[in-house]
Protein backbone atom coordinates (compact mmCIF):
# COMPACT_ATOMS: atom_id res chain seq x y z
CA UNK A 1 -30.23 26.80 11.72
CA UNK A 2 -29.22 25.23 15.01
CA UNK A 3 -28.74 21.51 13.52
CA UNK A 4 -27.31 23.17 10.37
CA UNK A 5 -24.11 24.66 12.13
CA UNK A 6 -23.09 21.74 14.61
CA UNK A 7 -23.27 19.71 11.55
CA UNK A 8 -21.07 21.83 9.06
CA UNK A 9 -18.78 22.31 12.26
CA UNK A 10 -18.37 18.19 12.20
CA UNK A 11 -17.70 18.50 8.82
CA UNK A 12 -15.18 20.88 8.55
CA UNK A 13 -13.62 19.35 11.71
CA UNK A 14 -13.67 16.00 9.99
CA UNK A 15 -12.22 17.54 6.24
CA UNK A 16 -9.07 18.53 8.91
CA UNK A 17 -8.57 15.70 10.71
CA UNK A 18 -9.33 13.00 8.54
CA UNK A 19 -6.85 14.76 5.17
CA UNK A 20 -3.60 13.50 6.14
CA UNK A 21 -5.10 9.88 6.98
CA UNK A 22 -6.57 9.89 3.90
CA UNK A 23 -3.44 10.50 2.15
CA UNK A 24 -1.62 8.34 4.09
CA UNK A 25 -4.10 5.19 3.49
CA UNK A 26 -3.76 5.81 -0.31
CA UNK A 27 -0.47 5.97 -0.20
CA UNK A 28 -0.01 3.16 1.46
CA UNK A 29 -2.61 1.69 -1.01
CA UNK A 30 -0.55 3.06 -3.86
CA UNK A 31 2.57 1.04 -2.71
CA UNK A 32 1.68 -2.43 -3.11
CA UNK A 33 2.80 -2.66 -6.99
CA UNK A 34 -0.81 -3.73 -9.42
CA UNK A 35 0.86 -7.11 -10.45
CA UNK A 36 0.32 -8.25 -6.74
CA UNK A 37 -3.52 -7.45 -6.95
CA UNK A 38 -3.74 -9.19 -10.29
CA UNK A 39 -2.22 -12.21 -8.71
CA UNK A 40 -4.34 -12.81 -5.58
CA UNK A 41 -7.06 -12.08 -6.90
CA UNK A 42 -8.85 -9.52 -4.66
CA UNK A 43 -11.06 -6.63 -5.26
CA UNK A 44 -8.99 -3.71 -7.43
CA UNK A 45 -7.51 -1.22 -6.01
CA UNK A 46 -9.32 1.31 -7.52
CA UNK A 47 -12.48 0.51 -4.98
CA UNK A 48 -10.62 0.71 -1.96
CA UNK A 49 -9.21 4.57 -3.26
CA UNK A 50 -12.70 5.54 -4.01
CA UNK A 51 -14.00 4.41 -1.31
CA UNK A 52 -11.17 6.42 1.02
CA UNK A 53 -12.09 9.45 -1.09
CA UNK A 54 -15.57 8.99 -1.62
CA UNK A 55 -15.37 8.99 2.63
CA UNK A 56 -13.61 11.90 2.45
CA UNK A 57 -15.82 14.04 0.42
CA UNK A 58 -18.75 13.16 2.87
CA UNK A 59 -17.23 14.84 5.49
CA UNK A 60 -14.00 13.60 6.22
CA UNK A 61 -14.70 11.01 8.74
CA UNK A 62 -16.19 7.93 6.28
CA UNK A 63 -12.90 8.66 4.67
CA UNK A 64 -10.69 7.77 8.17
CA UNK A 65 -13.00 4.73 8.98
CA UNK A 66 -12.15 3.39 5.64
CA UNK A 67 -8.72 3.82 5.80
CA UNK A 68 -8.71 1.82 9.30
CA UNK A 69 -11.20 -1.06 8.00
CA UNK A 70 -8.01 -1.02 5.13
CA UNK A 71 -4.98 -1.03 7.48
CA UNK A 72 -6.89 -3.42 9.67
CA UNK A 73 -8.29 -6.17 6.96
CA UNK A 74 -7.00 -9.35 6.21
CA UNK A 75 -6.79 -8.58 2.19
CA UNK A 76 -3.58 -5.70 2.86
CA UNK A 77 -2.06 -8.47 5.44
CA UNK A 78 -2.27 -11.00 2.39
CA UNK A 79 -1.05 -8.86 0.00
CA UNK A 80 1.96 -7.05 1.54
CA UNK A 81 3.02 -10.61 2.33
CA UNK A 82 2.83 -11.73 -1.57
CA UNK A 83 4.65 -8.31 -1.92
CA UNK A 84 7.63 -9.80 0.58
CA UNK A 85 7.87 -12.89 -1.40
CA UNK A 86 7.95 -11.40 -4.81
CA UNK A 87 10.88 -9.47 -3.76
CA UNK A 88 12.09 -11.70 -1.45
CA UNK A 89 11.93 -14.38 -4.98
CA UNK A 90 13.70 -11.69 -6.97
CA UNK A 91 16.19 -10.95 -4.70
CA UNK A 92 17.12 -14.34 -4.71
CA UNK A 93 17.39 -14.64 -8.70
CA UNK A 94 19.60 -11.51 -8.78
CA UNK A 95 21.68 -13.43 -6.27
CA UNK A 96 22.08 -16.19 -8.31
CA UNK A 97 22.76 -14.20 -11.27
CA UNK A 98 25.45 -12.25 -9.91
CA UNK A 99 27.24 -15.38 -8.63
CA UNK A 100 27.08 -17.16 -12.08
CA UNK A 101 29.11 -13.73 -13.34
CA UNK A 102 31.80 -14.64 -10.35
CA UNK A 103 35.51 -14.72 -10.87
CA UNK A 104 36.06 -18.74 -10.12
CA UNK A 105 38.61 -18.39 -6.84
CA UNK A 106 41.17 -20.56 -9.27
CA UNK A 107 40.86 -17.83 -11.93
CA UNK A 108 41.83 -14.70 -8.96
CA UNK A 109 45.46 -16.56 -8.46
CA UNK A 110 48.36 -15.75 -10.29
CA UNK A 111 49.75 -18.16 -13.01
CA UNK A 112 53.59 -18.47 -12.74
């Protein structure tokens, strides 16, 4: 009984401290779209969100060192930058697009 409750106290402390990190981390997991993980290549997201809630349900503090080994690795720095470029590239297009459909300035002045 006297390892039992410092334990569940750690536990329950962790369930409350570590839930909105938790959410947080897979949201922030949630925003980089799946076509970006297809295209470099690295692990799926589905084993980083199991692993942040897989942490969680062991007592809330796995989950929160998770979510920092996630904010902090080199695999979310690569792919939030593909992420920039993608929309970066298709801003670009609709640029282009949009100045094909143009008025010509020799079309905007009156013909006498």
């Amino acid at each position: 009984m006297t390892l039992l409750f410092p334990v569940a106290v750690l536990a329950l402390v962790g369930y409350v401290v570590a839930f909105p990190i938790v959410v947080r981390g897979t949201a922030d997991l949630a925003r980089i779209p799946g076509g970006i993980w297809r295209v470099t290549g690295y692990r799926n997201r589905k084993t980083w969100r199991h692993a942040m809630k897989g942490g969680y349900l062991l007592g809330g503090w796995p989950g929160a060192v998770v979510v920092l080994v996630w904010r902090r690795s080199e695999e979310r720095v690569v792919l939030r930058e593909e992420w920039e470029l993608l929309i970066e590239e298709r801003r670009r297009r609709h640029e282009i697009v949009l100045a094909h459909y143009e008025d010509a300035p020799d079309d905007a002045t009156p013909s006498p």
